[in-house]
PDB file of N, CA and C in Angstrom:
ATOM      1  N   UNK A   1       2.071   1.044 -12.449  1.00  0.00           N
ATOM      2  CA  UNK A   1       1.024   1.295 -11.489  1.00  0.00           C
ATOM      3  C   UNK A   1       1.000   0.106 -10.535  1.00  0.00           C
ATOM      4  N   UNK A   2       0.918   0.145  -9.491  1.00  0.00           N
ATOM      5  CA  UNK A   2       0.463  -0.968  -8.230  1.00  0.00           C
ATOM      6  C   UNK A   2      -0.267  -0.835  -7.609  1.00  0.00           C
ATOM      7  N   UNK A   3      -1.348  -1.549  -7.569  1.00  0.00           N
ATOM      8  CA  UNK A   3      -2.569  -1.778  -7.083  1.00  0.00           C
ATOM      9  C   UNK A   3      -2.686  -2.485  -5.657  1.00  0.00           C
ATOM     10  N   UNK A   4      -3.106  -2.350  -4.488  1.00  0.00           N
ATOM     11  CA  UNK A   4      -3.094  -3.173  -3.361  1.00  0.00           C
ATOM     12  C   UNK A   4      -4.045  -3.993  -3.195  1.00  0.00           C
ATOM     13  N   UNK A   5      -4.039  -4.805  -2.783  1.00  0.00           N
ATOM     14  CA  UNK A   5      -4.125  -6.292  -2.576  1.00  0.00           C
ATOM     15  C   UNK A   5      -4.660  -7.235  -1.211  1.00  0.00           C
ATOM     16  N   UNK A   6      -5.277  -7.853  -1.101  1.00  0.00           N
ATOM     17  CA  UNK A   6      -5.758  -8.492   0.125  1.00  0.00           C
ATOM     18  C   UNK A   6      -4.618  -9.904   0.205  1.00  0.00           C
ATOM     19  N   UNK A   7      -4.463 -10.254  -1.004  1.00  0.00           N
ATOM     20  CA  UNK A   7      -3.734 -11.788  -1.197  1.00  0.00           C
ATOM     21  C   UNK A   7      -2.794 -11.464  -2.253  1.00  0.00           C
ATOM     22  N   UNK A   8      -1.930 -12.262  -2.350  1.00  0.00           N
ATOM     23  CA  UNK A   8      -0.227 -11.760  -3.114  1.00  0.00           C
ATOM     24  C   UNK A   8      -0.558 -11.572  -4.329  1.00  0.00           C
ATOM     25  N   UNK A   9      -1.778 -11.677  -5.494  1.00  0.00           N
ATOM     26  CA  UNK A   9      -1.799 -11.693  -6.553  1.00  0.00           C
ATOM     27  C   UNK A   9      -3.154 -12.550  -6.778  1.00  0.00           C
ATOM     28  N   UNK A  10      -2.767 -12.681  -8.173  1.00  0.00           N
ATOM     29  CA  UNK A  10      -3.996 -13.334  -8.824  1.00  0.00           C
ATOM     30  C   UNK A  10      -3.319 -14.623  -9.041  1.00  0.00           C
ATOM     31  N   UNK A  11      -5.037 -15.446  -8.332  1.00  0.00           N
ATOM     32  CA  UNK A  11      -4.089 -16.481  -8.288  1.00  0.00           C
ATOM     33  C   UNK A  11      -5.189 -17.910  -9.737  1.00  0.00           C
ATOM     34  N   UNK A  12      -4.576 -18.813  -9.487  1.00  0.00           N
ATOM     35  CA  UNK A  12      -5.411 -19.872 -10.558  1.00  0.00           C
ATOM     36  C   UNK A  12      -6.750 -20.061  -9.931  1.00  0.00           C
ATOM     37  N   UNK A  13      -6.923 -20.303  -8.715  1.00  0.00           N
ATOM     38  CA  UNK A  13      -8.029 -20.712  -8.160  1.00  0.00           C
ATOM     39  C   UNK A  13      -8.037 -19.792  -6.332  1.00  0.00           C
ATOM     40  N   UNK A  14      -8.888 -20.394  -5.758  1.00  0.00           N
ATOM     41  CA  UNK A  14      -8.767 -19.298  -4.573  1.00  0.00           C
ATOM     42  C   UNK A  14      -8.319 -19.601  -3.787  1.00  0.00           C
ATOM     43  N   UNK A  15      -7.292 -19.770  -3.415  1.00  0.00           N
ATOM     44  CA  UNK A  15      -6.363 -20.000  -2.081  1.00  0.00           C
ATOM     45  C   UNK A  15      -6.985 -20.091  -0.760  1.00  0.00           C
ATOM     46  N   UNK A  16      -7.881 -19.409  -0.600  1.00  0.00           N
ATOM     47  CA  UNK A  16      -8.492 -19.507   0.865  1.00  0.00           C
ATOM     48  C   UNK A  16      -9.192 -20.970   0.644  1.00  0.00           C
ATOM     49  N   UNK A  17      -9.201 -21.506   0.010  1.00  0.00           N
ATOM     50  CA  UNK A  17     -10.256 -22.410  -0.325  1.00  0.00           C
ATOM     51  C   UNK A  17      -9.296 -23.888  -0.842  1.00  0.00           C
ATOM     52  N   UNK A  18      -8.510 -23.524  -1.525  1.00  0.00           N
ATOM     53  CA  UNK A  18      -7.818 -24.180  -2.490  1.00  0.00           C
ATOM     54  C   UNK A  18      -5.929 -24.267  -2.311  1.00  0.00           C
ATOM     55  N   UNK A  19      -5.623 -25.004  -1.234  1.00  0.00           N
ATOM     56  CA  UNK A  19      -4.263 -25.105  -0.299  1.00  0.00           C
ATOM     57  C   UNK A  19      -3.699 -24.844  -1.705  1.00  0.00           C
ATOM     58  N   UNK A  20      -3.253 -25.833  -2.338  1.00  0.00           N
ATOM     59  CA  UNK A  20      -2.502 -26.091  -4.097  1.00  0.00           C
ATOM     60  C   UNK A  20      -2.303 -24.511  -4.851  1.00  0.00           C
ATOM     61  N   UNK A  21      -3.801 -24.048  -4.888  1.00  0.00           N
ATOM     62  CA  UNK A  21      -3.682 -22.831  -5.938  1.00  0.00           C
ATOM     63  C   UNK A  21      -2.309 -21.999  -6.148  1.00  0.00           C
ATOM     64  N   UNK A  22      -2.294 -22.237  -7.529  1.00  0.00           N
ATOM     65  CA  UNK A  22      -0.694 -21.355  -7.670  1.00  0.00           C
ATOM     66  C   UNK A  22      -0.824 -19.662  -8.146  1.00  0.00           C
ATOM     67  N   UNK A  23      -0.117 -18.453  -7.426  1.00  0.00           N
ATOM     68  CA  UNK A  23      -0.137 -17.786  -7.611  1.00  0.00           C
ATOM     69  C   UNK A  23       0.335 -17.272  -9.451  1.00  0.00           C
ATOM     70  N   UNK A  24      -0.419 -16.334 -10.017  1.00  0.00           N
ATOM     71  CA  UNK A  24       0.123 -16.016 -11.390  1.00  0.00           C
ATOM     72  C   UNK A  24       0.824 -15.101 -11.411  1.00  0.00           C
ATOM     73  N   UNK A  25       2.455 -15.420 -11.949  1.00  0.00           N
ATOM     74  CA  UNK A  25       3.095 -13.897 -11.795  1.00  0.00           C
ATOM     75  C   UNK A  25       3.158 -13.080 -12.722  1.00  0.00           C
ATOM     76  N   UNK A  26       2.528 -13.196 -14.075  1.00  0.00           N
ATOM     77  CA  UNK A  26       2.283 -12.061 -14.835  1.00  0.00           C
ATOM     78  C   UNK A  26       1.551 -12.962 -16.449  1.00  0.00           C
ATOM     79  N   UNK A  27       0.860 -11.723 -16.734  1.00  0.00           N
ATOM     80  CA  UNK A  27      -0.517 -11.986 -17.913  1.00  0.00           C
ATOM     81  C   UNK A  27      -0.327 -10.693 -19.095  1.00  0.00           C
ATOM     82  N   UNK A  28      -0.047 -11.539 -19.974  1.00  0.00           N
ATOM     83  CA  UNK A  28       0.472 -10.589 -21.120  1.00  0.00           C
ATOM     84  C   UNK A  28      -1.012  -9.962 -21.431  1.00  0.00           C
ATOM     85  N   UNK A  29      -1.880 -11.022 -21.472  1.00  0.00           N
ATOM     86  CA  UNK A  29      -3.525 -10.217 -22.052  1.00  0.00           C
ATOM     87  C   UNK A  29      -4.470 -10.507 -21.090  1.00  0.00           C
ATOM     88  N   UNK A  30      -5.527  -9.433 -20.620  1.00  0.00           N
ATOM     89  CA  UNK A  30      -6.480  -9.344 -19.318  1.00  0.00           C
ATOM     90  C   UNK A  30      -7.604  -9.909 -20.850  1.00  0.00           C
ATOM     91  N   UNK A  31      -8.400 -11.246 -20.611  1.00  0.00           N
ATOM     92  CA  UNK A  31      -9.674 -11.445 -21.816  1.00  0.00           C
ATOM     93  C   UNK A  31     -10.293 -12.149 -20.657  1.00  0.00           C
ATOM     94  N   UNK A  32     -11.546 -12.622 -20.798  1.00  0.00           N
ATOM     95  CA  UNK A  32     -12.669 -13.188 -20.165  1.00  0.00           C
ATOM     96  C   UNK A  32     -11.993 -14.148 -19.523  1.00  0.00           C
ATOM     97  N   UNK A  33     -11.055 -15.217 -19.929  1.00  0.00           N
ATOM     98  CA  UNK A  33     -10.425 -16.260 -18.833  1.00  0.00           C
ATOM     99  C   UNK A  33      -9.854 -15.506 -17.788  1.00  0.00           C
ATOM    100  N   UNK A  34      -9.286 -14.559 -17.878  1.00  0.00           N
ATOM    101  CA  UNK A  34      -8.829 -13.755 -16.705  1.00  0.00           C
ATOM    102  C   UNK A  34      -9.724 -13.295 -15.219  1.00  0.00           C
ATOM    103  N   UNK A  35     -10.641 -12.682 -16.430  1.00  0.00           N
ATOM    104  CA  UNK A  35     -11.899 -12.033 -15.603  1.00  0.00           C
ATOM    105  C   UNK A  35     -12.230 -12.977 -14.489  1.00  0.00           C
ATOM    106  N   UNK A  36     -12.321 -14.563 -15.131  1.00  0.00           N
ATOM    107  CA  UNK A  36     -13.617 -15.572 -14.630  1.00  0.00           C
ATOM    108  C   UNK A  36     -12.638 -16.063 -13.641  1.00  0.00           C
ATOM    109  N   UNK A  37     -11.422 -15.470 -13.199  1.00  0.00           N
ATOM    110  CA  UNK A  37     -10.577 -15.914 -12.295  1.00  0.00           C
ATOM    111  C   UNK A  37     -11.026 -15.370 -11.219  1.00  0.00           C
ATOM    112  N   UNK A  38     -11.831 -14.359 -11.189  1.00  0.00           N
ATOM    113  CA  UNK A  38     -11.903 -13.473 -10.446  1.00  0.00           C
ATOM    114  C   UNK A  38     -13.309 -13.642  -9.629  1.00  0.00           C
ATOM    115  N   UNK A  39     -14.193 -14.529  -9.679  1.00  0.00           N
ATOM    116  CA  UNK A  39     -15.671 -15.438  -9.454  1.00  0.00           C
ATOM    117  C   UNK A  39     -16.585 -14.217  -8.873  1.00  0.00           C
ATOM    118  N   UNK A  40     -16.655 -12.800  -9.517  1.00  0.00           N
ATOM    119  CA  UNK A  40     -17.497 -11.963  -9.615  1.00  0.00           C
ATOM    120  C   UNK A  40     -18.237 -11.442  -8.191  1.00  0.00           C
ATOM    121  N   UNK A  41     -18.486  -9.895  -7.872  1.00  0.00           N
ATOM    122  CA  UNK A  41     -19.040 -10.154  -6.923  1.00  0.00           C
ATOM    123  C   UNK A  41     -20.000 -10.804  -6.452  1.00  0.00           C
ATOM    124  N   UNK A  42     -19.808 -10.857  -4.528  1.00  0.00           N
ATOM    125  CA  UNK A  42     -20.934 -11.743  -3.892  1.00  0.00           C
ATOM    126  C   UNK A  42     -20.274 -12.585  -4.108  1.00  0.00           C
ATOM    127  N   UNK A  43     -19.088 -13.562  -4.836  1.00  0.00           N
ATOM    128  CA  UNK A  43     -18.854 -14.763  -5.523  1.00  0.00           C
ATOM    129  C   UNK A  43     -18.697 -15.569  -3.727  1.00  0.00           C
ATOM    130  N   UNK A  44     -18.077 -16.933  -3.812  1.00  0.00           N
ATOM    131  CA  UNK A  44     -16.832 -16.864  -2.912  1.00  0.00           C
ATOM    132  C   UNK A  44     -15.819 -16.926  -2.979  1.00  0.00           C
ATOM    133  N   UNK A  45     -15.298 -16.854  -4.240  1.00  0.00           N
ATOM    134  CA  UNK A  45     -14.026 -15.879  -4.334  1.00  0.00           C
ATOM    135  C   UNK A  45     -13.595 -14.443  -4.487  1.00  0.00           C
ATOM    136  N   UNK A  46     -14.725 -13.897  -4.588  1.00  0.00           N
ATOM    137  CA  UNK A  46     -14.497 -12.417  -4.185  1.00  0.00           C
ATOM    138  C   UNK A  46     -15.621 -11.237  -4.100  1.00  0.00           C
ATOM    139  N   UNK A  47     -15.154 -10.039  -3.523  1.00  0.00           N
ATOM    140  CA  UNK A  47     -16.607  -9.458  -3.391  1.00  0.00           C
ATOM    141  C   UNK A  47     -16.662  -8.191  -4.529  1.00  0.00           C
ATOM    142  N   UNK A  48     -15.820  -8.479  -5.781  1.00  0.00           N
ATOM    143  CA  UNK A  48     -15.872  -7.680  -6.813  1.00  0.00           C
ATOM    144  C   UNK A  48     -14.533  -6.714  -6.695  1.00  0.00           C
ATOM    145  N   UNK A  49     -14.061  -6.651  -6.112  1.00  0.00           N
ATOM    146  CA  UNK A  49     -12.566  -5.342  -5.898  1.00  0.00           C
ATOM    147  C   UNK A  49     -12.180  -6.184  -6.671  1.00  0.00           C
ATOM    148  N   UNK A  50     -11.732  -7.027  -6.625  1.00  0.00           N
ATOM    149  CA  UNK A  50     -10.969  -7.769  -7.901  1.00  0.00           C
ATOM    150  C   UNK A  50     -11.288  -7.793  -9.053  1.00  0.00           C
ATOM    151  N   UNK A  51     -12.046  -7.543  -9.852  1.00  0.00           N
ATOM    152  CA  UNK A  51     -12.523  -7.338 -11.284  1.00  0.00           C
ATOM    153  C   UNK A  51     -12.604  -6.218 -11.426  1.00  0.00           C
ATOM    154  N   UNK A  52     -12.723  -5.191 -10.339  1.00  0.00           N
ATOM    155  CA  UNK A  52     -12.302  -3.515 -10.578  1.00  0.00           C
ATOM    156  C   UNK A  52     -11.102  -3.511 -10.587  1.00  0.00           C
ATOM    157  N   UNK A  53      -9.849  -4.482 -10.279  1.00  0.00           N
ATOM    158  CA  UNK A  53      -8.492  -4.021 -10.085  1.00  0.00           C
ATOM    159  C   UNK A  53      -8.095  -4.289 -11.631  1.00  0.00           C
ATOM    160  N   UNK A  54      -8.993  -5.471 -12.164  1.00  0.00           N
ATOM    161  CA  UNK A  54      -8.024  -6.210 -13.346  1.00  0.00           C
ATOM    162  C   UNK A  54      -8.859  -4.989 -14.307  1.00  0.00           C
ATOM    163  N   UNK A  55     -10.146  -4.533 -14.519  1.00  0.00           N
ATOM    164  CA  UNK A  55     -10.205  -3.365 -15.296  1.00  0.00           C
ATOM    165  C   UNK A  55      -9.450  -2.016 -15.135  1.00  0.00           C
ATOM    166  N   UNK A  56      -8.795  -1.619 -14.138  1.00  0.00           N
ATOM    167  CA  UNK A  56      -7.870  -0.810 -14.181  1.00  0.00           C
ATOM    168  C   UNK A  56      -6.090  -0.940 -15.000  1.00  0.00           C
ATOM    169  N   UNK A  57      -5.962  -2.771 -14.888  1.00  0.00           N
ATOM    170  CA  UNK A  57      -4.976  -3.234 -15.246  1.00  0.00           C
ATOM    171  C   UNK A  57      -5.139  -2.879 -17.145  1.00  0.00           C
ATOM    172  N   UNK A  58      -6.296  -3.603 -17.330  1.00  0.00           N
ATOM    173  CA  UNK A  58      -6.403  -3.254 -18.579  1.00  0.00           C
ATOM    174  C   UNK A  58      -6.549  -2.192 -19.000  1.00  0.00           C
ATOM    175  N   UNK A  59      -6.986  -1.026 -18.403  1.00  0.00           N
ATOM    176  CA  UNK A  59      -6.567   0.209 -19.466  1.00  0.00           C
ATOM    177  C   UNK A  59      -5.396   0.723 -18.804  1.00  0.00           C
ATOM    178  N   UNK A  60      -4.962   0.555 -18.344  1.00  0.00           N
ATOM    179  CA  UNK A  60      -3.436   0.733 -17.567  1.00  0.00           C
ATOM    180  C   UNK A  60      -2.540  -0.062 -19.097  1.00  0.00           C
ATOM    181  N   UNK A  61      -3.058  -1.133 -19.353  1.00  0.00           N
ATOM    182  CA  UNK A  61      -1.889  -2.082 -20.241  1.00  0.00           C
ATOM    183  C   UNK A  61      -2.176  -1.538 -21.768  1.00  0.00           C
ATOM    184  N   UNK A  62      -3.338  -0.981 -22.145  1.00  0.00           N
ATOM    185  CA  UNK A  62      -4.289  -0.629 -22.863  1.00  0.00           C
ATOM    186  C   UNK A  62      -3.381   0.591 -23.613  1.00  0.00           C
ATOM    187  N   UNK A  63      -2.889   1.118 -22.530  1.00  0.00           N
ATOM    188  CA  UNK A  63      -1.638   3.037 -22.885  1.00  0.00           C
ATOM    189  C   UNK A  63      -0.518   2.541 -22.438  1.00  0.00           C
ATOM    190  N   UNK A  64      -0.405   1.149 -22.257  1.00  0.00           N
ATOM    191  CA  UNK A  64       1.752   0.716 -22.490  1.00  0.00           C
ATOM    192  C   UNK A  64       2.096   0.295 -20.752  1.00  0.00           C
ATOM    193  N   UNK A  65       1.149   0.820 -20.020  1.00  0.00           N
ATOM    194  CA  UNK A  65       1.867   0.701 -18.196  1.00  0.00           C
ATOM    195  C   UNK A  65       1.770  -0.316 -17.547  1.00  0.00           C
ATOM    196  N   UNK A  66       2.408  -1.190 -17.203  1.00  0.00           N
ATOM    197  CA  UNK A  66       2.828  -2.002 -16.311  1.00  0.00           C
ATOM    198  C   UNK A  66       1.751  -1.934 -15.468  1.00  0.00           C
ATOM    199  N   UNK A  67       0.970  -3.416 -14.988  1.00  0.00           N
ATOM    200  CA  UNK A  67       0.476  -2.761 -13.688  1.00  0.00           C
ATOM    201  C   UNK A  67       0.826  -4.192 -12.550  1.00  0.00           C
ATOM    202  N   UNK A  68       1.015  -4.019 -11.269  1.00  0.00           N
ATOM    203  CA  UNK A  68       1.386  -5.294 -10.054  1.00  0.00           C
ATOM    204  C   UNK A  68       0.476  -4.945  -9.150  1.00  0.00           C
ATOM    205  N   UNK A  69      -0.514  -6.152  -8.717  1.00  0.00           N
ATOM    206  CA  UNK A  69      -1.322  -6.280  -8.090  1.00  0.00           C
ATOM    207  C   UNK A  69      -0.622  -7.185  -7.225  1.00  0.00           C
ATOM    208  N   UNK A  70      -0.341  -6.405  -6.084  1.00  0.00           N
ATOM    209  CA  UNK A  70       0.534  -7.519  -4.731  1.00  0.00           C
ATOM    210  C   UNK A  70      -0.505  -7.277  -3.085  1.00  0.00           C
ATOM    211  N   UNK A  71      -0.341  -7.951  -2.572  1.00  0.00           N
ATOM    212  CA  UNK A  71      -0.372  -7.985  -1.213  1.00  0.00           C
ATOM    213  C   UNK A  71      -0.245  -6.326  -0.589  1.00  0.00           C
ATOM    214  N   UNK A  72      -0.979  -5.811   0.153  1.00  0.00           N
ATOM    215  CA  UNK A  72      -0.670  -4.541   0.797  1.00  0.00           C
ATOM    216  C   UNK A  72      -0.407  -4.891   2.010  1.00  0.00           C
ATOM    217  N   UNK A  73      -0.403  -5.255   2.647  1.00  0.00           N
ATOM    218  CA  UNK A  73       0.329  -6.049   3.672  1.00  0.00           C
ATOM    219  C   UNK A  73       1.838  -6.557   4.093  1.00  0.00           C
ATOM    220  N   UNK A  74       2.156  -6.805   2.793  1.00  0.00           N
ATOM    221  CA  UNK A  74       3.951  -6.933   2.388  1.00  0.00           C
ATOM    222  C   UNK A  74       4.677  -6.118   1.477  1.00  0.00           C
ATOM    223  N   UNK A  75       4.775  -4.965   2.646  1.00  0.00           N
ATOM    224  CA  UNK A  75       5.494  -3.581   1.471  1.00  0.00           C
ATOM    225  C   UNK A  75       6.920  -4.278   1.038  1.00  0.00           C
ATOM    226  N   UNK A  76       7.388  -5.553   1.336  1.00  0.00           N
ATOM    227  CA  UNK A  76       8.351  -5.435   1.102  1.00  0.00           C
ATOM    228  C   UNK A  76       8.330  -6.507  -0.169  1.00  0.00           C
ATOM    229  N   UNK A  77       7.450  -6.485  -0.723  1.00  0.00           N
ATOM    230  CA  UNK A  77       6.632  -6.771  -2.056  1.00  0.00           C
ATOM    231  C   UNK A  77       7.494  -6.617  -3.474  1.00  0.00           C
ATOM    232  N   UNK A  78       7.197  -4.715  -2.786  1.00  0.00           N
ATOM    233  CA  UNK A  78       7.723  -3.780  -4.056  1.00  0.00           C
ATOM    234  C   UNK A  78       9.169  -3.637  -3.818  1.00  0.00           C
ATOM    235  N   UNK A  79      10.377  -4.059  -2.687  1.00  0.00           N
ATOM    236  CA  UNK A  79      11.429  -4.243  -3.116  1.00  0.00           C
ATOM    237  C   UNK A  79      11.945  -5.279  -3.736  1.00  0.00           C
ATOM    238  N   UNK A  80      11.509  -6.536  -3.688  1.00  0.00           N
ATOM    239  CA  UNK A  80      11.501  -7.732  -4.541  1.00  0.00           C
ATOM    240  C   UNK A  80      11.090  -7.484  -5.851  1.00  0.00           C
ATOM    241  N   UNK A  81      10.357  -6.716  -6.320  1.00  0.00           N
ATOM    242  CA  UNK A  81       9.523  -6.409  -7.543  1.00  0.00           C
ATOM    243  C   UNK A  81      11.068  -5.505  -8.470  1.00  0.00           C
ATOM    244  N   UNK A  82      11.630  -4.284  -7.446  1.00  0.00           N
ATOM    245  CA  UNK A  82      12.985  -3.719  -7.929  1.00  0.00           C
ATOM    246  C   UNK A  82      14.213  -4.911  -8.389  1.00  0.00           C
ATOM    247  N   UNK A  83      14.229  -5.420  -6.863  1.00  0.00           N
ATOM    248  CA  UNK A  83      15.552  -6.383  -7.127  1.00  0.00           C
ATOM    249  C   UNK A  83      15.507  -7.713  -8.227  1.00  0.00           C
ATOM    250  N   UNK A  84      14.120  -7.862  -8.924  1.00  0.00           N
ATOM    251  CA  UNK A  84      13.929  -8.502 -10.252  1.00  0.00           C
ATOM    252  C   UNK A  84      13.609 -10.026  -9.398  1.00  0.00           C
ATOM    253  N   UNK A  85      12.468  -9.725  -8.269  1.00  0.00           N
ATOM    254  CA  UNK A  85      12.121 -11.029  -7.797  1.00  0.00           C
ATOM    255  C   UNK A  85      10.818 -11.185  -7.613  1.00  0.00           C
ATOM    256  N   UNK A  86      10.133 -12.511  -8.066  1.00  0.00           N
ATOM    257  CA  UNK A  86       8.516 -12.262  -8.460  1.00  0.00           C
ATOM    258  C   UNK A  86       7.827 -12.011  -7.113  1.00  0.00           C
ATOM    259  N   UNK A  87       7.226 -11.169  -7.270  1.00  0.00           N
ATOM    260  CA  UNK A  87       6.163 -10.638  -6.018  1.00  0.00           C
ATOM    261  C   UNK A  87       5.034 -10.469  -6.981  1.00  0.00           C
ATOM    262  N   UNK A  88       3.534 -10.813  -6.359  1.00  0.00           N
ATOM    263  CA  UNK A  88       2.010 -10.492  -6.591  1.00  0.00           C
ATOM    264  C   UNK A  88       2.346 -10.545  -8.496  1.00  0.00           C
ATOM    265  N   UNK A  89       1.170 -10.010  -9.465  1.00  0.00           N
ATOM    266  CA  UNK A  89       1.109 -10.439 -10.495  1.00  0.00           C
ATOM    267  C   UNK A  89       0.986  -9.502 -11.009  1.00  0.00           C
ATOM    268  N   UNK A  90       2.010  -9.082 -12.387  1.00  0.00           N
ATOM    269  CA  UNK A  90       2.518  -8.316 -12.724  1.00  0.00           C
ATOM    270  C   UNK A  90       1.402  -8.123 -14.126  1.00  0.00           C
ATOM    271  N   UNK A  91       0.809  -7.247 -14.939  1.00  0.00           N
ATOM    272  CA  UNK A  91       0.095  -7.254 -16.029  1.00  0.00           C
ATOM    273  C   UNK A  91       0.578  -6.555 -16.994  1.00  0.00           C
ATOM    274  N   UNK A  92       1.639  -7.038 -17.944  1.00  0.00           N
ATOM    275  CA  UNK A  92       1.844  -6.460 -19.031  1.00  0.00           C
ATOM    276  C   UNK A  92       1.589  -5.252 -20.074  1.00  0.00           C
ATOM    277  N   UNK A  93       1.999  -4.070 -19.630  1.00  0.00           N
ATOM    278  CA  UNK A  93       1.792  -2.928 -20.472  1.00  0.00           C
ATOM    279  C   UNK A  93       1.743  -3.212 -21.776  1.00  0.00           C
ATOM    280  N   UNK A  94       0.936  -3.060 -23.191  1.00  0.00           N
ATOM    281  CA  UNK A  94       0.803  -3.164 -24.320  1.00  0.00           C
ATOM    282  C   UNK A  94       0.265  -1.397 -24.905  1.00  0.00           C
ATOM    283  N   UNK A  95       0.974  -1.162 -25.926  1.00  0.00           N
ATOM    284  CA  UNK A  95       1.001  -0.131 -26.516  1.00  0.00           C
ATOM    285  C   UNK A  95       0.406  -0.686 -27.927  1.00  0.00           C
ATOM    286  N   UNK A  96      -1.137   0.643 -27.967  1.00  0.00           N
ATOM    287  CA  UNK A  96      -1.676   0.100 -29.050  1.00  0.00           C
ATOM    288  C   UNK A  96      -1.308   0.928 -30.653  1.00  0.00           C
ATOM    289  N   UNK A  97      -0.698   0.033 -31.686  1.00  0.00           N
ATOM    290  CA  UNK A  97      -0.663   0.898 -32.797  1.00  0.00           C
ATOM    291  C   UNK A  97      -1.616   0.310 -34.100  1.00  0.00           C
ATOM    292  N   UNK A  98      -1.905   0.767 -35.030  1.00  0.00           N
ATOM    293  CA  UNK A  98      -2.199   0.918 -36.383  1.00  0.00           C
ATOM    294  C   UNK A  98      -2.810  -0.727 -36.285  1.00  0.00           C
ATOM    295  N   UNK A  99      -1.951  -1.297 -36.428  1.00  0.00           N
ATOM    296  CA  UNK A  99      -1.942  -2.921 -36.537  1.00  0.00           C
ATOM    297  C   UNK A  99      -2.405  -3.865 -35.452  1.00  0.00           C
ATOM    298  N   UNK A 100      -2.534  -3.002 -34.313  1.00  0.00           N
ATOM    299  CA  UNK A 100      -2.105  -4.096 -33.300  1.00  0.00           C
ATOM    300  C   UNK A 100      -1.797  -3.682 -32.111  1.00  0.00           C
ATOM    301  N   UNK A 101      -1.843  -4.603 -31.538  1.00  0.00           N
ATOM    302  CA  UNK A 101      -0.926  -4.191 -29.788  1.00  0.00           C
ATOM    303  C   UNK A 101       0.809  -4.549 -30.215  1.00  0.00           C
ATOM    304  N   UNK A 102       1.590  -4.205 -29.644  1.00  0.00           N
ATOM    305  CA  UNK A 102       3.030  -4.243 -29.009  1.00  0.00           C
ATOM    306  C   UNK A 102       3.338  -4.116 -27.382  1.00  0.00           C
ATOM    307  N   UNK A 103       4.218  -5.105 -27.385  1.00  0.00           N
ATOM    308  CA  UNK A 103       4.710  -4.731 -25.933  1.00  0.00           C
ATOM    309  C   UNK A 103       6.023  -4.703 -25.786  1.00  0.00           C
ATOM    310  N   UNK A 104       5.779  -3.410 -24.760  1.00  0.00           N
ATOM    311  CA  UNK A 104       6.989  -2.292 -24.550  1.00  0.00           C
ATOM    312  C   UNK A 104       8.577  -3.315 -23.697  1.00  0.00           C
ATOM    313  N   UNK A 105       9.257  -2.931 -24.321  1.00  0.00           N
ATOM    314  CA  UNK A 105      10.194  -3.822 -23.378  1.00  0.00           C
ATOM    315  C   UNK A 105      10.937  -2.994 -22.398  1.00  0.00           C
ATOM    316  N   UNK A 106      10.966  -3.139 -21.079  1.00  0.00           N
ATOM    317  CA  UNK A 106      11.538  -1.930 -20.172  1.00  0.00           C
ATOM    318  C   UNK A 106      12.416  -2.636 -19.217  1.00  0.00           C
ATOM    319  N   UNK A 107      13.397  -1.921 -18.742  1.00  0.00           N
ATOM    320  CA  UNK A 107      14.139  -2.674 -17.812  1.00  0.00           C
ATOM    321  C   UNK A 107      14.347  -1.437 -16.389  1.00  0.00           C
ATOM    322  N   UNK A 108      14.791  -2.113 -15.279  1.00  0.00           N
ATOM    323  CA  UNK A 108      14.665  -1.732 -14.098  1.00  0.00           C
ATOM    324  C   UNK A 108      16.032  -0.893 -13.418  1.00  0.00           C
ATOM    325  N   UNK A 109      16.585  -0.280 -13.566  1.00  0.00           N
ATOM    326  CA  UNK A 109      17.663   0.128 -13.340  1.00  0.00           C
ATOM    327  C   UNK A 109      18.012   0.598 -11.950  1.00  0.00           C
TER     328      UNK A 109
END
């Protein structure tokens, strides 16, 4: 699934704000440190679309699917994303069984 984006991904801190902040290119588990990346609506880091994107990520990762939250602005995003080159931040599909989560290993052909 790919989600669109105002800014290339999720980043450590807020870039508009924060020159340094390093973009994250992928999060095996969406938990409350994730969330609080996201400085809630009204925040000034965001006006809440972003904590609706990463709850979509998680039940997206929740049934095994991949999800990339990139830039909508740079379609050429998702050919870097094919040719196996990091674009926006990728959220780890996990498939839940009996025991536990697993994650799916998939490759790009």
């Amino acid at each position: 699934m790919c989600k669109p984006f105002l800014i290339d991904g999720l980043y450590d801190n807020d870039p508009r704000l924060h020159p340094g902040a390093k973009r994250i290119e992928h999060i095996e588990h969406i938990d409350d440190s994730v969330y609080a990346l996201t400085g809630g609506a009204g925040s000034r880091r965001g006006t809440g679309g972003t904590r609706t994107k990463l709850q979509a990520a998680f039940l997206a990762a929740a049934q095994g699917i991949d999800t990339l939250i990139t830039n909508d602005k740079n379609p050429h995003a998702l050919y870097d994303i094919v040719r196996g080159k990091s674009a926006g931040t990728v959220f780890v599909g996990r498939c839940r069984l009996a025991g536990g989560f697993v994650k799916l290993k998939r490759t790009v052909k």
